[in-house]
Protein backbone atom coordinates (compact mmCIF):
# COMPACT_ATOMS: atom_id res chain seq x y z
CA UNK A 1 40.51 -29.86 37.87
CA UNK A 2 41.25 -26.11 37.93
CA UNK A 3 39.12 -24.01 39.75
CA UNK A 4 40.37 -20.84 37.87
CA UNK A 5 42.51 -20.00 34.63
CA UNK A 6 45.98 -19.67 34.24
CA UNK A 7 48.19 -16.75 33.35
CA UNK A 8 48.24 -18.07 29.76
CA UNK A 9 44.42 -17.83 29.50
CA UNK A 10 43.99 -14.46 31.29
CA UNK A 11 46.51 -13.34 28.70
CA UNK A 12 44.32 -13.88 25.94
CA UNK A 13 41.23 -13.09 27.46
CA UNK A 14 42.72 -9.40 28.54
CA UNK A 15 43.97 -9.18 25.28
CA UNK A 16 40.32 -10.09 23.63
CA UNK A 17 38.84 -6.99 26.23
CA UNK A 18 37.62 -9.68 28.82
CA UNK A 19 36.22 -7.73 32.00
CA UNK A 20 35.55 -9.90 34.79
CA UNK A 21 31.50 -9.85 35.59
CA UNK A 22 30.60 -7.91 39.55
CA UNK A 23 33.40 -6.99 40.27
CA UNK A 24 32.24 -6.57 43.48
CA UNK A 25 34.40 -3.67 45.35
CA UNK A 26 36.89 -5.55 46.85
CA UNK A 27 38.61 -9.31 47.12
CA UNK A 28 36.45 -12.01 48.15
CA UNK A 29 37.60 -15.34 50.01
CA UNK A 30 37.08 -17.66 47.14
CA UNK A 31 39.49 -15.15 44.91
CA UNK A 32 42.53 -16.90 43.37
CA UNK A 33 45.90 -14.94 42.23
CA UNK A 34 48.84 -14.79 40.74
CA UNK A 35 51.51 -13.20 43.12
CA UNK A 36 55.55 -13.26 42.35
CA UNK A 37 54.79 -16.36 40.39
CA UNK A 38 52.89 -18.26 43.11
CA UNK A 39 49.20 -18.88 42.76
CA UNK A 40 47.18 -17.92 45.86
CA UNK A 41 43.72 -18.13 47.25
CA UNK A 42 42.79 -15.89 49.96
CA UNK A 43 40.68 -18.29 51.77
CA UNK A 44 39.24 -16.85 55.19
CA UNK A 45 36.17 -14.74 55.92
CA UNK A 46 35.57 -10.84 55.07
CA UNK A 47 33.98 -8.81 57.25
CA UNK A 48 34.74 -5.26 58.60
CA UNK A 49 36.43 -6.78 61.24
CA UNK A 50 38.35 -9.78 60.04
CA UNK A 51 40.93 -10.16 57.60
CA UNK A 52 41.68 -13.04 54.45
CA UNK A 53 44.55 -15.38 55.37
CA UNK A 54 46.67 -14.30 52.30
CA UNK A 55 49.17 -11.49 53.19
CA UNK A 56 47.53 -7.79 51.55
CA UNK A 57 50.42 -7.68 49.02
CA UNK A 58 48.64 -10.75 47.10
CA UNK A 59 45.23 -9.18 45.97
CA UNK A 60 46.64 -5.72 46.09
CA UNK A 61 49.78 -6.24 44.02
CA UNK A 62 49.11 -9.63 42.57
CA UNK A 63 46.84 -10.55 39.13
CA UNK A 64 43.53 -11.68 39.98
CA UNK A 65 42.61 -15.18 37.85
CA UNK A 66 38.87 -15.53 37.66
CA UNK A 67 37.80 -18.58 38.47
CA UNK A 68 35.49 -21.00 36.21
CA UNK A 69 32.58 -19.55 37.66
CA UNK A 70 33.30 -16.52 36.73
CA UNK A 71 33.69 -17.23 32.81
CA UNK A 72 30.16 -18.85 32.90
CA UNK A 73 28.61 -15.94 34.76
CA UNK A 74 29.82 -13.68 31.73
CA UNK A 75 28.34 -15.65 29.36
CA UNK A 76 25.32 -15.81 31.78
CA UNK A 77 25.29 -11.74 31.92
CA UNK A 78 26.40 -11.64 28.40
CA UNK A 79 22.70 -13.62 26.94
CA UNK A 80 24.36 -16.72 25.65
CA UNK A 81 22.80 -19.96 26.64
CA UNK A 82 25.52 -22.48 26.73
CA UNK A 83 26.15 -26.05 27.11
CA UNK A 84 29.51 -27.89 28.28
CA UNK A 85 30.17 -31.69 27.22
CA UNK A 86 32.97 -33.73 28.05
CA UNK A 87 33.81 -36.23 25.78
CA UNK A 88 37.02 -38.31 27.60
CA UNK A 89 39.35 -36.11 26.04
CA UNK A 90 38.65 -32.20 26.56
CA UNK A 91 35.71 -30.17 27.14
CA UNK A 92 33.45 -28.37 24.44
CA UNK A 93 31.54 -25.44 24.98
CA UNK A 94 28.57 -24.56 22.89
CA UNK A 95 27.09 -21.00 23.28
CA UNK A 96 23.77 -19.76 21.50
CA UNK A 97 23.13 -15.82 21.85
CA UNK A 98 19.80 -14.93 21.65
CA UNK A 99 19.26 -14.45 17.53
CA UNK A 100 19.82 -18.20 17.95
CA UNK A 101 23.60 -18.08 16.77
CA UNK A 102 25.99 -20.48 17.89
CA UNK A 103 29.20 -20.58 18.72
CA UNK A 104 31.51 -23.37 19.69
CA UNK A 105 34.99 -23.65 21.60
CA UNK A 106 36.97 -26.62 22.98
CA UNK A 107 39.93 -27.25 25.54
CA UNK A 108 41.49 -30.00 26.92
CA UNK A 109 40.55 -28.63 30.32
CA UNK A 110 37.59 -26.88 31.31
CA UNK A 111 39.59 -23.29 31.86
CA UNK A 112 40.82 -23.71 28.46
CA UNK A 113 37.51 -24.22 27.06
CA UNK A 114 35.78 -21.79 28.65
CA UNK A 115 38.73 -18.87 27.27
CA UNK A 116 38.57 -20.51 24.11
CA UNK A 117 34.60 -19.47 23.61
CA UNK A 118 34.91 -16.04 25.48
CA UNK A 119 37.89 -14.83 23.56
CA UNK A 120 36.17 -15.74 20.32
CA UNK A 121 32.92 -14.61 21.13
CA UNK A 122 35.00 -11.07 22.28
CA UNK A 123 36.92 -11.18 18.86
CA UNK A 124 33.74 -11.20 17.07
CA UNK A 125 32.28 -8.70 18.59
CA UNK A 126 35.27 -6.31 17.68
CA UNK A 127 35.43 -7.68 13.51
């Protein structure tokens, strides 16, 4: 299983108005990107005095793909309680704001689920 999206998702969650929750001030070790059309991690320890084990061009030049945990901690930050099933075939995600509203999105992988329910959920907010 994939630990973050792909370019295909981060396409449509950009183009929904996605903004990645804490940003944080900087790249973090469990980061993942997309650099000349090779994925990355950058993996290692930051500190003031050490340095990640991907080269600097990666998280300075490359496209940062938020990771799984990163989805859920919008919709965390965002007030939606959510659920995510499995059902042998794909994932579903079920997300209740807090008027009691659901709303529901499904992928065959958890990454795709997880878009499918943010970009919606960032579609309705701009209708």
């Amino acid at each position: 299983m994939l630990l973050y999206i792909d370019m295909q998702c981060l396409a449509r969650l950009n183009q929904a108005g996605f903004i990645k929750p804490c940003q944080g001030g900087g790249p973090s070790p469990y980061d993942f990107y997309d650099y000349n059309g090779n994925e990355w991690s950058l993996g290692g320890q930051l500190t003031n005095e050490s340095t990640v084990l991907a080269p600097q061009e990666v998280y300075k030049q490359g496209t940062r793909l938020p990771t799984i945990t990163d989805l859920m901690n919008w919709l965390e930050i965002e007030g939606f309680v959510f659920s995510i099933t499995y059902n042998g075939n794909g994932y579903r995600v079920i997300a209740q704001d807090e008027s009691g509203k659901k709303y529901k999105g499904k992928g065959g992988t958890l990454p795709y689920a997880l878009t499918s329910i943010i970009e919606k959920l960032l579609l309705n907010r701009k209708a």
